[in-house]
Protein backbone atom coordinates (compact mmCIF):
# COMPACT_ATOMS: atom_id res chain seq x y z
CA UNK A 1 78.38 31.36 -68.60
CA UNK A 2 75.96 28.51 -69.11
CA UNK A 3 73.15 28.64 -71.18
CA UNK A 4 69.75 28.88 -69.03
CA UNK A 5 67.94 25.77 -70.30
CA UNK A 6 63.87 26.82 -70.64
CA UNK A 7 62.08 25.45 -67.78
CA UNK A 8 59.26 22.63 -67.90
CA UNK A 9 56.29 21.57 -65.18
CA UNK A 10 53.62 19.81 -65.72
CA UNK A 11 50.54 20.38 -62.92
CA UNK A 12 48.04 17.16 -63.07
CA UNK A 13 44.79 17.29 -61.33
CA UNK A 14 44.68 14.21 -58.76
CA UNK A 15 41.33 14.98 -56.83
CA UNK A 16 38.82 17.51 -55.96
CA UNK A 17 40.69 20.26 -56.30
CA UNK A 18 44.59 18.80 -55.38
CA UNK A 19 47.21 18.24 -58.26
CA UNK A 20 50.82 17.28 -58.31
CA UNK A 21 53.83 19.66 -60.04
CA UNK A 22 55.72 16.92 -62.29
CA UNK A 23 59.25 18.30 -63.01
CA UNK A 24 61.22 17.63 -66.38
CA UNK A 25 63.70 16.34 -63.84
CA UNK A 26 62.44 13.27 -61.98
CA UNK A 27 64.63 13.36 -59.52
CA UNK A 28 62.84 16.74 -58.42
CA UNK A 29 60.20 14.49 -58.01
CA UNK A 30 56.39 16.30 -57.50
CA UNK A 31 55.20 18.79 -55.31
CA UNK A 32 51.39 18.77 -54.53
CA UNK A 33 49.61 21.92 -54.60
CA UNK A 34 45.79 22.99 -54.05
CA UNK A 35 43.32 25.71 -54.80
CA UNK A 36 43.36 27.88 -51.46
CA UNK A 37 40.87 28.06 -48.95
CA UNK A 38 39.57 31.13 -49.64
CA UNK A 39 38.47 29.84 -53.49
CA UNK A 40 36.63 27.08 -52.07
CA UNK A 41 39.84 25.04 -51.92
CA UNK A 42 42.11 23.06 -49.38
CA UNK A 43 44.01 23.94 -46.42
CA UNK A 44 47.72 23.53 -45.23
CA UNK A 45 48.75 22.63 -49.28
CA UNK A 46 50.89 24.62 -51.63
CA UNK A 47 48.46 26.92 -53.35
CA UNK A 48 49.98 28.55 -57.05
CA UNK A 49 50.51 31.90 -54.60
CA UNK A 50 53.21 30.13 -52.79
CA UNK A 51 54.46 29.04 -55.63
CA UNK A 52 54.87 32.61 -57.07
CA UNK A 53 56.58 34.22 -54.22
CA UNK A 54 58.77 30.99 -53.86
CA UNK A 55 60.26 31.58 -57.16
CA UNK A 56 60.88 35.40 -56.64
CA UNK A 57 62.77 34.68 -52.89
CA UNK A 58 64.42 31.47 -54.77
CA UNK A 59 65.39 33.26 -57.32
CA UNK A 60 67.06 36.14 -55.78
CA UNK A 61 68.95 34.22 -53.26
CA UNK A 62 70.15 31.89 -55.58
CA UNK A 63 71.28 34.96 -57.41
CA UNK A 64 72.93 36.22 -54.22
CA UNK A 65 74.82 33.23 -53.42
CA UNK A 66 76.03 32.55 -57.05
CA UNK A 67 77.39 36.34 -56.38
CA UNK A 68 79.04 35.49 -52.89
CA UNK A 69 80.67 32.62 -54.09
CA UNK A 70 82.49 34.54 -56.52
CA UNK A 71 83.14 37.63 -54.10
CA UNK A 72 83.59 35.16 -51.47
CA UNK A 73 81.41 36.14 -48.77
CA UNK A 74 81.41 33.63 -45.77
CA UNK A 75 77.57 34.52 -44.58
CA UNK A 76 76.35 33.12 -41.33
CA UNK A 77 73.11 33.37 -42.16
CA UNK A 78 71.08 34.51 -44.91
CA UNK A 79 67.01 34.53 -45.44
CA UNK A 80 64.52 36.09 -47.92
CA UNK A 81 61.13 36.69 -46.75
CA UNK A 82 58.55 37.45 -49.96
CA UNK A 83 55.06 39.21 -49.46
CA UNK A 84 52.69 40.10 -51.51
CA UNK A 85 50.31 42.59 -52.63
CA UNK A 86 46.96 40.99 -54.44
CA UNK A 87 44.37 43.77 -55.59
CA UNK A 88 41.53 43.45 -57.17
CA UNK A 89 40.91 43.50 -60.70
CA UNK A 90 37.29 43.45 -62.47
CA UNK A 91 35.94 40.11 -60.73
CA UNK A 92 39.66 38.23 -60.15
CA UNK A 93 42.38 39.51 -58.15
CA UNK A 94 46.20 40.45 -59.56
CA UNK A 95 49.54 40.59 -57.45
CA UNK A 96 49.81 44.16 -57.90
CA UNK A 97 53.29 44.19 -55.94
CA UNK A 98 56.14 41.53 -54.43
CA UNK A 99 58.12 43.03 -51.56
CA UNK A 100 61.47 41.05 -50.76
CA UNK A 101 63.00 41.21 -47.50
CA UNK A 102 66.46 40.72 -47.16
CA UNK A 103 68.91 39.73 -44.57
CA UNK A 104 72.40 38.44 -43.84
CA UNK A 105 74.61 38.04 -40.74
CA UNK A 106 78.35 38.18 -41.92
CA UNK A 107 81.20 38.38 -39.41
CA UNK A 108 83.55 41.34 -40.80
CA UNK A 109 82.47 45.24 -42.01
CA UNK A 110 84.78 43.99 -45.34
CA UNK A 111 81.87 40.68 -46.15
CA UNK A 112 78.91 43.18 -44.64
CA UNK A 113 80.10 45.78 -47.95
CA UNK A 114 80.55 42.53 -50.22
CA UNK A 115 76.95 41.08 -49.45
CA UNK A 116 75.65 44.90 -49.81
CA UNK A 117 77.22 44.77 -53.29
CA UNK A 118 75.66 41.02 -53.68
CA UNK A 119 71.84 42.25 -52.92
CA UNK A 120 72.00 45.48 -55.47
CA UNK A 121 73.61 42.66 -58.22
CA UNK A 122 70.33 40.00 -56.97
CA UNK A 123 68.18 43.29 -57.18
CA UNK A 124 69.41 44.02 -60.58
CA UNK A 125 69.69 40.16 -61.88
CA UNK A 126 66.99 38.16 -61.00
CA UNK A 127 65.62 37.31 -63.86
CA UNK A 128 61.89 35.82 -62.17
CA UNK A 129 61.64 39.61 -60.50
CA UNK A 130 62.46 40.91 -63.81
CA UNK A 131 60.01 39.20 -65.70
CA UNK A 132 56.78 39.91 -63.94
CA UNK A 133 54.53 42.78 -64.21
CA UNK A 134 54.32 43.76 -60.48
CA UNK A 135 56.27 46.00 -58.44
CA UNK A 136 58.97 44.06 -56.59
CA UNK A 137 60.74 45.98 -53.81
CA UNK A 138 63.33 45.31 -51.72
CA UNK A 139 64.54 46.03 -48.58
CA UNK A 140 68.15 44.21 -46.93
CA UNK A 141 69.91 44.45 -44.21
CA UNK A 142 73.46 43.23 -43.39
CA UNK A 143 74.31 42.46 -39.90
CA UNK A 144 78.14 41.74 -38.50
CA UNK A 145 78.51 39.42 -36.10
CA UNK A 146 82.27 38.58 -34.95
CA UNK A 147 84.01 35.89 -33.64
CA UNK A 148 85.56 35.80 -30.64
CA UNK A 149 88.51 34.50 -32.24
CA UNK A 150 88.84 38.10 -34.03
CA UNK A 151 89.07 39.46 -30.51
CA UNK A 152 92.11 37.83 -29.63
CA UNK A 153 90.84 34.99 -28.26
CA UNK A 154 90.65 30.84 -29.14
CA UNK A 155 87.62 30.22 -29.92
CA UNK A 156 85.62 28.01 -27.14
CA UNK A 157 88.05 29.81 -24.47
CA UNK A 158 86.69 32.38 -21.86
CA UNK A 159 88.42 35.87 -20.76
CA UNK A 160 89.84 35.51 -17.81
């Protein structure tokens, strides 16, 4: 196993109240970000929210690919959809709870147990979910979708 290597941004203001992400990494390059709307802030920019539940959903399916490359699970789709529950808290607000939703489209029952397997592992491993103080919940579902080719039949070819 590699050694995880500890991370490093650096957030610059640029204007009003706009800043760029700098990334140890250059060839990241930036991401711009923005105090939201609701705080007086800009539209239709990254606000430090997004950034949250971006690294909880990247973070978990990162963790649940790394896991279906080694179990080899062929997935024909797979998406993670984070919410968030903000509450307030004296005169600021806290995310009191992170909810992720989890789904997958494989085409056999044997990858639709494998990727069940691969979500409790992300549930268990992901070491952003892990290291906050809220709640994080999660929900999956595993869908099978065949080929036609299973059925007996070349793919692109119709029953006759």
């Amino acid at each position: 196993m590699m050694e995880p290597t500890p991370g490093l941004v650096t957030a610059t203001w640029k204007e009003k109240k706009r800043g760029t992400l700098l990334f140890a990494d250059p060839e990241k390059g930036t991401v711009p970000f923005a105090v939201p709307p609701e705080f007086r802030g800009h539209p239709h920019v990254i606000d430090p929210e997004d950034l949250f539940l971006s690294a909880v959903s990247a973070c978990f399916t990162s963790y649940v690919l790394n896991v279906a490359e080694q179990m080899r699970i062929k997935f024909r789709s797979l998406s993670v959809t984070a919410t968030d529950t903000i509450d307030p808290c004296g005169i600021d607000f806290v995310i009191s709870g992170v909810h992720l939703a989890a789904s997958a489209t494989v085409s056999s029952e044997k990858d639709a147990k494998k990727a069940e397997r691969a979500f409790s592992l992300a549930t268990k491993g992901c070491y952003i979910a892990k290291s906050i103080l809220a709640e994080v919940t999660i929900s999956t579902a595993v869908t099978v979708e065949s080929d036609e080719s299973e059925c007996g039949q070349k793919a692109g070819m119709a029953a006759v």
